[in-house]
C-alpha atoms as a PDB file:
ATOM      1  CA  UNK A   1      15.769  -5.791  -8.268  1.00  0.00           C
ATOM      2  CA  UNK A   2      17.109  -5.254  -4.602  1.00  0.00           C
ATOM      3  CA  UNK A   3      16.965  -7.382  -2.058  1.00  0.00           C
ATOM      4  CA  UNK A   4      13.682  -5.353   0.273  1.00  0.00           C
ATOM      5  CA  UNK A   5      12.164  -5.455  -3.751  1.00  0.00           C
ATOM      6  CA  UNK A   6      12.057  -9.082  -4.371  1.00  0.00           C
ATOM      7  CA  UNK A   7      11.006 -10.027  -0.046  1.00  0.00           C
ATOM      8  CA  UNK A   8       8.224  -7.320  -0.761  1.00  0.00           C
ATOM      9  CA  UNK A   9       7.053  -9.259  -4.422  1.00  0.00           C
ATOM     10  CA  UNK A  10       7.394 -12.367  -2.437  1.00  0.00           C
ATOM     11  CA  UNK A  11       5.127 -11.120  -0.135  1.00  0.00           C
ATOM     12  CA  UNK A  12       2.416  -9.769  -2.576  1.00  0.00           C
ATOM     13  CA  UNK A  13       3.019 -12.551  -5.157  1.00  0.00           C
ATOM     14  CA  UNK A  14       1.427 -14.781  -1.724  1.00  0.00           C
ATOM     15  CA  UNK A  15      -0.831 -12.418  -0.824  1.00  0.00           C
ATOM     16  CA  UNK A  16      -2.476 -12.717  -4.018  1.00  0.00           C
ATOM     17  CA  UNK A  17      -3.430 -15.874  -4.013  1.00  0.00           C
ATOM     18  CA  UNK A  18      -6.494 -14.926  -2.179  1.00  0.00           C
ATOM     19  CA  UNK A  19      -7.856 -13.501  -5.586  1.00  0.00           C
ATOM     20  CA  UNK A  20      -7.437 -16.942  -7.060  1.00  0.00           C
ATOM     21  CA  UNK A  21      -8.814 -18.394  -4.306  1.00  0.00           C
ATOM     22  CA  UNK A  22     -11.623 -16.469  -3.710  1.00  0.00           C
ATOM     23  CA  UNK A  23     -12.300 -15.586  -7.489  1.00  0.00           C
ATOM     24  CA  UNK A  24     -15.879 -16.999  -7.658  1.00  0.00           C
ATOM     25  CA  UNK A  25     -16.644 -14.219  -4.484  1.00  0.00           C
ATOM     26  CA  UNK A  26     -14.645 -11.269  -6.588  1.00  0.00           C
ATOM     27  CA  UNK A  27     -16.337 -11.865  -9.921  1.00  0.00           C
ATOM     28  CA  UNK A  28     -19.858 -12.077  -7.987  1.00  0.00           C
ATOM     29  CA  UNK A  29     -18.613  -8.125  -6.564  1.00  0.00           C
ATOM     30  CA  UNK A  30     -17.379  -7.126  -9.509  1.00  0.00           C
ATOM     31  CA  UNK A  31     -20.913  -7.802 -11.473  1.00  0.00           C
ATOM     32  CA  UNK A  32     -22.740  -6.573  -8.853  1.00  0.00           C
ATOM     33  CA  UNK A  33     -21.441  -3.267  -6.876  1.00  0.00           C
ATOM     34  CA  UNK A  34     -18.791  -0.709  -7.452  1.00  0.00           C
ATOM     35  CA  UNK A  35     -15.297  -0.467  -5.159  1.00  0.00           C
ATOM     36  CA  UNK A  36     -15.798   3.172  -5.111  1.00  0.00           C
ATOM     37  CA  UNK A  37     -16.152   5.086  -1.978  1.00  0.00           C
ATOM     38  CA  UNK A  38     -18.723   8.296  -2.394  1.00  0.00           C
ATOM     39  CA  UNK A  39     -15.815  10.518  -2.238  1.00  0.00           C
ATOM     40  CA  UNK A  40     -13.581   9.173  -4.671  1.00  0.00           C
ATOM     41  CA  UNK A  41     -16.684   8.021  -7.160  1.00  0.00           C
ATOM     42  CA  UNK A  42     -17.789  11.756  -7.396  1.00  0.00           C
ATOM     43  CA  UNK A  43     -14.396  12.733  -8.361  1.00  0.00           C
ATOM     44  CA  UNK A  44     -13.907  10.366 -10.902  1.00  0.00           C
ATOM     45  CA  UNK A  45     -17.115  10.775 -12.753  1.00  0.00           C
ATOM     46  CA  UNK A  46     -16.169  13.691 -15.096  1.00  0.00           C
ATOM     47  CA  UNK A  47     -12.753  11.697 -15.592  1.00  0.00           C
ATOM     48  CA  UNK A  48     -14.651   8.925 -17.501  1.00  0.00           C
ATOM     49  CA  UNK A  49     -17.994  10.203 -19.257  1.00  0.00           C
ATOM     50  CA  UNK A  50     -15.577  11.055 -22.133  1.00  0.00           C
ATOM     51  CA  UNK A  51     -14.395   7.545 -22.884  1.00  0.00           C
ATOM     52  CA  UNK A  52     -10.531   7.576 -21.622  1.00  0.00           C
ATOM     53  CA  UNK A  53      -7.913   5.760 -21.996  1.00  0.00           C
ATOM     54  CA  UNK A  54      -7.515   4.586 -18.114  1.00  0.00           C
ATOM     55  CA  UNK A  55      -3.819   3.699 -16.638  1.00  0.00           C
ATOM     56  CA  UNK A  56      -4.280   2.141 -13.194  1.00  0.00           C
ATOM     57  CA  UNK A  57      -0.968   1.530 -11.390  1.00  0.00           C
ATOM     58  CA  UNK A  58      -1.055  -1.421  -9.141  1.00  0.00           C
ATOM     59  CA  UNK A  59      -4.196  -2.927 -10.362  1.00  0.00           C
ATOM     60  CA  UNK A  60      -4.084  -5.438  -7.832  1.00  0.00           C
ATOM     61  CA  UNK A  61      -7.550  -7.405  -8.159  1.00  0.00           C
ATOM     62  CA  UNK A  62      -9.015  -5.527 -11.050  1.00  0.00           C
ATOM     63  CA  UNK A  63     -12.514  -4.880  -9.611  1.00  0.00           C
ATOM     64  CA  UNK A  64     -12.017  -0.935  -9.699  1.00  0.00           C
ATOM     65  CA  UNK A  65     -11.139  -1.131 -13.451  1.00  0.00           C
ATOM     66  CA  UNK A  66     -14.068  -3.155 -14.256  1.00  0.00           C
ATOM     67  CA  UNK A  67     -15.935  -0.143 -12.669  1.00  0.00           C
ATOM     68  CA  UNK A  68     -14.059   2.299 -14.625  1.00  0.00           C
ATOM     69  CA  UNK A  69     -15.272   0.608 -17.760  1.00  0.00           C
ATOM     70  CA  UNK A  70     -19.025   0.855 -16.362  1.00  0.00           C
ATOM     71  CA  UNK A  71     -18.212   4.535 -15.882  1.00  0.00           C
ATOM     72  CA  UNK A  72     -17.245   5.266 -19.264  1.00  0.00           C
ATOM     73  CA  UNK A  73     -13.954   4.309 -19.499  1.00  0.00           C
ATOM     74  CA  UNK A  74     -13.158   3.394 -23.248  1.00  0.00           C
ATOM     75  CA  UNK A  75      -9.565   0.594 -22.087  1.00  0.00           C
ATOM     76  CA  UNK A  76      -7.937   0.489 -18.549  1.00  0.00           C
ATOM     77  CA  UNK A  77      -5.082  -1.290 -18.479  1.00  0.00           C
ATOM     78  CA  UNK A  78      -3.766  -2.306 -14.809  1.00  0.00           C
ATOM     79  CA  UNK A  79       0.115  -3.054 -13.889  1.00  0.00           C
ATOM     80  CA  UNK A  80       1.125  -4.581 -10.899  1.00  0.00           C
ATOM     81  CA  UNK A  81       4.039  -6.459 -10.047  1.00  0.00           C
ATOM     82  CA  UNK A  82       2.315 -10.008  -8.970  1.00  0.00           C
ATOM     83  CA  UNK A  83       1.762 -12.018 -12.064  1.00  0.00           C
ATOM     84  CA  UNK A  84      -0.414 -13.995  -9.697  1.00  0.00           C
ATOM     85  CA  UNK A  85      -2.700 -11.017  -9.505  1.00  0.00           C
ATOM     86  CA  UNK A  86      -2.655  -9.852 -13.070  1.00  0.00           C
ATOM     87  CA  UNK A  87      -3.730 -13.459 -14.372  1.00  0.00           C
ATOM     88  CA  UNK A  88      -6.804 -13.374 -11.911  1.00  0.00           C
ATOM     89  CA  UNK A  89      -7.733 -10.029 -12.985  1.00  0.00           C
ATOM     90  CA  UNK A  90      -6.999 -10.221 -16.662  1.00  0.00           C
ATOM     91  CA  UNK A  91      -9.281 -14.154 -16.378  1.00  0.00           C
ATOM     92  CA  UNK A  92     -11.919 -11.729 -14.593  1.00  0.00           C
ATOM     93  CA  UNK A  93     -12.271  -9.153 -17.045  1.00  0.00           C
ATOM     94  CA  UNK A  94     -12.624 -11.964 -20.151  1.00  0.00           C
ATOM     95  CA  UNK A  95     -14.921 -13.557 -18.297  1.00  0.00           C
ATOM     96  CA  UNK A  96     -17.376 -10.165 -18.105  1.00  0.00           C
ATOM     97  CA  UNK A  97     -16.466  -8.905 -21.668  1.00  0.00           C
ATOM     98  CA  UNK A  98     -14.461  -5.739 -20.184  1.00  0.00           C
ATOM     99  CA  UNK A  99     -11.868  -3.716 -22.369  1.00  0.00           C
ATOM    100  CA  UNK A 100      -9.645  -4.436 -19.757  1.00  0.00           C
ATOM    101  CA  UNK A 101      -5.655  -5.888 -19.939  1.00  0.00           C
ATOM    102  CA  UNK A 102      -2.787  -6.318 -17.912  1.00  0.00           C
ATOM    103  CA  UNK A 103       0.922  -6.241 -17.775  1.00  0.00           C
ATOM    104  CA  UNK A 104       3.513  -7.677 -15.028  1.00  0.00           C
ATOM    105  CA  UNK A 105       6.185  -4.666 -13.913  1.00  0.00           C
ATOM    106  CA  UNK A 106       7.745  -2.899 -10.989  1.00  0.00           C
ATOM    107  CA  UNK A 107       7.127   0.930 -10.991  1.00  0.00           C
ATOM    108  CA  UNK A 108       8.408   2.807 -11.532  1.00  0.00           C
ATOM    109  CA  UNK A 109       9.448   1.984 -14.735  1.00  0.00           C
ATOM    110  CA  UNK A 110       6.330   0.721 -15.970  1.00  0.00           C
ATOM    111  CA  UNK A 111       6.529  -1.233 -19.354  1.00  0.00           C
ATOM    112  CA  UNK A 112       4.226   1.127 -21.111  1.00  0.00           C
ATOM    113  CA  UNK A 113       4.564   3.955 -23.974  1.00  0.00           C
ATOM    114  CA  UNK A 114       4.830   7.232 -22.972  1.00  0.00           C
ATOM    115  CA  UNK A 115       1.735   9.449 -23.045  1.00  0.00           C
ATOM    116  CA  UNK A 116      -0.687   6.454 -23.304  1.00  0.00           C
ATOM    117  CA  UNK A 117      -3.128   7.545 -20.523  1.00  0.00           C
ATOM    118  CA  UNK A 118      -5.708  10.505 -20.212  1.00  0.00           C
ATOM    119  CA  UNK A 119      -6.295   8.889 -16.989  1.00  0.00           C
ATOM    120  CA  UNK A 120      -3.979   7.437 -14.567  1.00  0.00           C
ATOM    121  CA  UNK A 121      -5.512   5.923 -11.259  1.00  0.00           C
ATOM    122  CA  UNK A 122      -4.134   4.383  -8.493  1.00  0.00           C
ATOM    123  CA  UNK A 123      -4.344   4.058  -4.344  1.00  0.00           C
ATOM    124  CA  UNK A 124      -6.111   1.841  -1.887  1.00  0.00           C
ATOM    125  CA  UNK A 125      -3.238   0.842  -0.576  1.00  0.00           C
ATOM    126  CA  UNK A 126      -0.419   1.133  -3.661  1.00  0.00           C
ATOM    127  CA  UNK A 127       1.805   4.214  -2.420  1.00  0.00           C
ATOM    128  CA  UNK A 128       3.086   2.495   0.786  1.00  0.00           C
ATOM    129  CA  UNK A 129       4.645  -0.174  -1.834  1.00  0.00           C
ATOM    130  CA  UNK A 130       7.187   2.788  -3.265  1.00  0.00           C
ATOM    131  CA  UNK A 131      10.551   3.498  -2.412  1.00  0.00           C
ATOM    132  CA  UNK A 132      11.161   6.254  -4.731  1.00  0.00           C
ATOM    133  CA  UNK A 133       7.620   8.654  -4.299  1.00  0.00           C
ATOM    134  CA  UNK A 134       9.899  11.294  -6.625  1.00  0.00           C
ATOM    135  CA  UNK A 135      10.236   8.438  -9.411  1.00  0.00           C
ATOM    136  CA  UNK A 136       6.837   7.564  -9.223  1.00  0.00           C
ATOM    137  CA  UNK A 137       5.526  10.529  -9.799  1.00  0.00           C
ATOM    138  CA  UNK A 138       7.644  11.128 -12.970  1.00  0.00           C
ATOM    139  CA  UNK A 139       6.431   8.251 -14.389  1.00  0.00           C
ATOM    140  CA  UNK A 140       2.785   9.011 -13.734  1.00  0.00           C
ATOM    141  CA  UNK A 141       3.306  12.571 -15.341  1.00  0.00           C
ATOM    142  CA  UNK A 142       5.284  10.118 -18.391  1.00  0.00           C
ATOM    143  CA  UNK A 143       2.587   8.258 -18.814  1.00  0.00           C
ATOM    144  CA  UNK A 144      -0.234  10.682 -18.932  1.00  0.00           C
ATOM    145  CA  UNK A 145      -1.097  12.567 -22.397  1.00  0.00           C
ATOM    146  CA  UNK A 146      -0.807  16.292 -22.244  1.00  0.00           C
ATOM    147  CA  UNK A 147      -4.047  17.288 -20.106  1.00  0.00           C
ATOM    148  CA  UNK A 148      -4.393  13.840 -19.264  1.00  0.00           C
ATOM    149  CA  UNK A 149      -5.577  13.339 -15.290  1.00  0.00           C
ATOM    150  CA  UNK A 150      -3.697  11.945 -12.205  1.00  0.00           C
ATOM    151  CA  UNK A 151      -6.265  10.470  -9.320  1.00  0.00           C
ATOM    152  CA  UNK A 152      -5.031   8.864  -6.427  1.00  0.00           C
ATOM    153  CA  UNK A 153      -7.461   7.825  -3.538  1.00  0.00           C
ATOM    154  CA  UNK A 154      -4.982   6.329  -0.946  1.00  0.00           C
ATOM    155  CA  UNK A 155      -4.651   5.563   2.955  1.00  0.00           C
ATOM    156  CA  UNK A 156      -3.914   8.583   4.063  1.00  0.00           C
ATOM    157  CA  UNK A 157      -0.603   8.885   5.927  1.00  0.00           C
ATOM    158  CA  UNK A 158      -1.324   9.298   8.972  1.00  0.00           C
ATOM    159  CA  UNK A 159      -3.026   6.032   9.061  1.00  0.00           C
ATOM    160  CA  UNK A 160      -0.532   3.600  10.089  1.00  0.00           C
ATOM    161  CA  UNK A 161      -0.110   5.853  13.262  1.00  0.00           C
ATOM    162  CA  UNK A 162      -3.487   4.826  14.460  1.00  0.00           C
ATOM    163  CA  UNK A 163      -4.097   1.921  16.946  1.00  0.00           C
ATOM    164  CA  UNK A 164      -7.097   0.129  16.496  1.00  0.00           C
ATOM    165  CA  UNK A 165      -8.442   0.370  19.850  1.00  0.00           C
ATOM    166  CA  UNK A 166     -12.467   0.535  20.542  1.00  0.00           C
ATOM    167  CA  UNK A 167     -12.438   2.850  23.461  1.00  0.00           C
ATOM    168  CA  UNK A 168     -10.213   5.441  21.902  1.00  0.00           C
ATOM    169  CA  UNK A 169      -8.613   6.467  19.134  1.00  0.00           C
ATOM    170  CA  UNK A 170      -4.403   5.830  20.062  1.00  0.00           C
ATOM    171  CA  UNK A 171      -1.134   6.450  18.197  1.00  0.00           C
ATOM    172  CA  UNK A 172       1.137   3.424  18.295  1.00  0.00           C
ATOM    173  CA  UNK A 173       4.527   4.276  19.776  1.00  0.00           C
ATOM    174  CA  UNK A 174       6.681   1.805  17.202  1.00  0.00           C
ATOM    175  CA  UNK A 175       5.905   4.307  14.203  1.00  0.00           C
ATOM    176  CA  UNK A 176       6.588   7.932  13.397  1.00  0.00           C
ATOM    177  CA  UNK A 177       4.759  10.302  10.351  1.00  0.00           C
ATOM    178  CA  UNK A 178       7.947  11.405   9.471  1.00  0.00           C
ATOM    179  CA  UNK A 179       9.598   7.783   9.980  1.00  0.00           C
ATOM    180  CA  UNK A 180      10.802   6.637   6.378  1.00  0.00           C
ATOM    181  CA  UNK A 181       9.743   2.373   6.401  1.00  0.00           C
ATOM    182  CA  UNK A 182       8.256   0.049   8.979  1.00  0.00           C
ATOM    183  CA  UNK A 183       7.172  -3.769   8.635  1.00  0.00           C
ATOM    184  CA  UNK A 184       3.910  -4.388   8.054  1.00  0.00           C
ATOM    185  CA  UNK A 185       2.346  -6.967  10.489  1.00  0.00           C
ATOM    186  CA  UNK A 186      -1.060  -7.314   9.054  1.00  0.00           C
ATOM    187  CA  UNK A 187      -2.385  -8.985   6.223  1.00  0.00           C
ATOM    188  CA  UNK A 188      -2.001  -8.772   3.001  1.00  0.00           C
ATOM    189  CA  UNK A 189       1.823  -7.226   3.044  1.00  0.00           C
ATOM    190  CA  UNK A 190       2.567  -9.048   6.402  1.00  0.00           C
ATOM    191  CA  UNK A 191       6.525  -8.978   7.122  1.00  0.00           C
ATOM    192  CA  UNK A 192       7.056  -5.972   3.876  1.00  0.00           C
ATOM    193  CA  UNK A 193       9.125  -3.480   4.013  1.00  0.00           C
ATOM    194  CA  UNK A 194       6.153  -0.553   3.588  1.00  0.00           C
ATOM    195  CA  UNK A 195       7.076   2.988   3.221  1.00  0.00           C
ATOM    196  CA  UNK A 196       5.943   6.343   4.675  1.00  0.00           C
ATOM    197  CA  UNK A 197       5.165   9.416   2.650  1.00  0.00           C
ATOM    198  CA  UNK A 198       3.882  12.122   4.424  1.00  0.00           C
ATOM    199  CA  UNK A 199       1.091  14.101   2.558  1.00  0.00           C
ATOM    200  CA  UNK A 200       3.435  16.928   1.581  1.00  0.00           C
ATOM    201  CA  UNK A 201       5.578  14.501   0.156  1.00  0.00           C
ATOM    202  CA  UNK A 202       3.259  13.214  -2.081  1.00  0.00           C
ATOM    203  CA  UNK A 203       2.280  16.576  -3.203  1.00  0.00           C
ATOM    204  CA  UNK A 204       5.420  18.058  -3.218  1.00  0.00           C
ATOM    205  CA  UNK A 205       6.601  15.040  -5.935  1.00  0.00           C
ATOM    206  CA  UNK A 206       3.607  15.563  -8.166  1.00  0.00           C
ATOM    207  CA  UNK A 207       3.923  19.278  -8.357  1.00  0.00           C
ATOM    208  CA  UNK A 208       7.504  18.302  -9.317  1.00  0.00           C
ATOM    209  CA  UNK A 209       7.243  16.386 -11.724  1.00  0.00           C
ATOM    210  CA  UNK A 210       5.235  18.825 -13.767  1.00  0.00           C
ATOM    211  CA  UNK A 211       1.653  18.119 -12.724  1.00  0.00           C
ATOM    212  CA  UNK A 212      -0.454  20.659 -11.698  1.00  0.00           C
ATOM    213  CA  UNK A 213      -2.978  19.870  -8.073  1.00  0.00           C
ATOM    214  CA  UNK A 214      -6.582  20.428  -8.793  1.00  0.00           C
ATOM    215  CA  UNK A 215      -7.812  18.885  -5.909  1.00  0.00           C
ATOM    216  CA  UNK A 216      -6.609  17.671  -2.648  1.00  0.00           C
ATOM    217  CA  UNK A 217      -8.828  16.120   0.108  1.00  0.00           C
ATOM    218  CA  UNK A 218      -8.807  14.257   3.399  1.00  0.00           C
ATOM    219  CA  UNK A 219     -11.433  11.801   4.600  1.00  0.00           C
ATOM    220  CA  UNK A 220     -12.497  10.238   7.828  1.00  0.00           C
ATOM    221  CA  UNK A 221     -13.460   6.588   6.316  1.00  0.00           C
ATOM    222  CA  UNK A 222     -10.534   4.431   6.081  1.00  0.00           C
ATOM    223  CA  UNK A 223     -10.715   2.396   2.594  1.00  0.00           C
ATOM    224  CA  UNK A 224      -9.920  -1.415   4.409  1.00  0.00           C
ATOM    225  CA  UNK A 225     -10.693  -2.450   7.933  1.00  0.00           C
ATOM    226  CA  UNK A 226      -8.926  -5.676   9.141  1.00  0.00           C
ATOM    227  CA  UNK A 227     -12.231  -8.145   9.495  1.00  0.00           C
ATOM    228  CA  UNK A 228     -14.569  -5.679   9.376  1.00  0.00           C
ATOM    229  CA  UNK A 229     -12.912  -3.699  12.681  1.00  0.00           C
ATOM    230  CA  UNK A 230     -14.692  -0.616  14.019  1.00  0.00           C
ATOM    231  CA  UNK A 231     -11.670   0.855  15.723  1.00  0.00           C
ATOM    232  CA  UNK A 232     -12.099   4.277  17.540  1.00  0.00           C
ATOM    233  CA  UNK A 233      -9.540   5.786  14.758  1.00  0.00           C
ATOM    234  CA  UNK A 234     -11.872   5.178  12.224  1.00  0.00           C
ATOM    235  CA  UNK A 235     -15.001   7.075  13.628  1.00  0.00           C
ATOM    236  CA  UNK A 236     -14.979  10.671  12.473  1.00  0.00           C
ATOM    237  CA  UNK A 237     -11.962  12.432  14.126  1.00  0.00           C
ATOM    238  CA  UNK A 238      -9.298  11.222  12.618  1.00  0.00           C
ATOM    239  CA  UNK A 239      -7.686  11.473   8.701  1.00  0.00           C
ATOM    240  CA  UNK A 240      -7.804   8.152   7.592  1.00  0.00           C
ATOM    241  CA  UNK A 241      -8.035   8.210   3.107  1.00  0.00           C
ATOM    242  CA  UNK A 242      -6.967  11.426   0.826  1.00  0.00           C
ATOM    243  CA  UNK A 243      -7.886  11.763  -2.255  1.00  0.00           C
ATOM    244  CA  UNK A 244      -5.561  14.074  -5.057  1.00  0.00           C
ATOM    245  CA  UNK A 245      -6.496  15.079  -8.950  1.00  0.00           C
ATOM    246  CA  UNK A 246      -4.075  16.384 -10.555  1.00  0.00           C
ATOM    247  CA  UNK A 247      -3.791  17.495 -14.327  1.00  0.00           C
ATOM    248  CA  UNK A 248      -0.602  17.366 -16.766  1.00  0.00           C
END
């Protein structure tokens, strides 16, 4: 593990600690409303009437794959690299009776079988966290089983470009689409090393690594805002989520 690697597990391993602490409010939201935005719920629908096996890289909390298994999912099984966050999650789901489990490990490289998953999910926040967007995509096509499904809803990458002014939407002058890494400064990856992809990046390394795009879509409503902000950026006009399916 480098050196930017173990600061930015550090970081997260911290960062976590708010599902621990606030595990009483998480299991209360996981029982009693999904995490999935309109957008990304309709898309995932078909994925899971059929009773999948469900990959989800960077499971962080777990409430999305408890909503999975509502939706038909037959086993998710999350990976993230914060053992902090995988005990909460995995305590969660045995405390509501999910098929859900989880496993500590830094992608990519995940610690899993090849061609496990007929879905793999991921975003909300999870691509910033890669160095390697090439690598990561080869191990998402590894993992999936052959016509096996790749969803990502993410921050789209133009995002971290936007100020979060209330008069108008701004682009802050200390970042750059095309820039490769900057340092967060907001919680929960305060002072890590995030990087950049731009969206034909993150296309261009799925199509590579032997998946084929079925869908690709950008959307106004950012997936987080920092104590409930309503910045100008986030009011219509500007790209602030994607969502991709793609199929091995």
């Amino acid at each position: 593990m480098d050196s930017v690697t173990r600061r930015n597990r550090e970081i997260w391993e911290a960062a976590s600690r708010k599902h621990v602490s606030e595990y009483d409010e998480l299991l209360d939201e996981a029982r009693s409303r999904s995490p999935f935005f309109p957008a990304e719920a309709e898309l995932l629908a078909p994925l899971l009437e059929d009773g999948p096996v469900v990959v989800h890289l960077q499971s962080g909390h777990g409430l999305d794959d408890v909503a999975m298994i509502r939706g038909g999912a037959r086993r998710v099984i999350g990976v993230d690299f914060s053992a902090t966050a995988a005990t909460a999650a995995q305590r969660r789901a045995d405390e509501l009776g999910v098929a859900c489990s989880y496993v500590v490990g830094l992608l990519p490289g995940a610690p899993l079988a090849d061609s496990c998953a007929d879905v793999l999910y991921t975003g909300k926040g999870a691509l910033i966290w890669q160095p390697d967007i090439a690598g990561w995509a080869r191990d998402a096509a590894r993992l999936l089983r052959p016509g096996g499904h790749l969803f990502v809803y993410e921050e789209h990458p133009a995002h971290p470009l936007w100020t979060w002014d209330l008069d108008e939407p701004r682009i802050r002058g200390d970042r750059s689409y095309f820039g490769r890494t900057y340092v967060s400064d907001t919680f929960p990856g305060a002072g890590a090393a995030l990087w950049l992809w731009t969206l034909g990046e993150i296309v261009t390394a799925v199509v590579e690594a032997g998946l084929t795009v079925r869908h690709l879509s950008e959307h106004a409503e950012p997936f987080w805002r920092f104590d409930g902000l309503d910045a100008a950026a986030f009011r219509g006009r500007l790209p602030n989520t994607f969502a991709l399916l793609a199929t091995k």
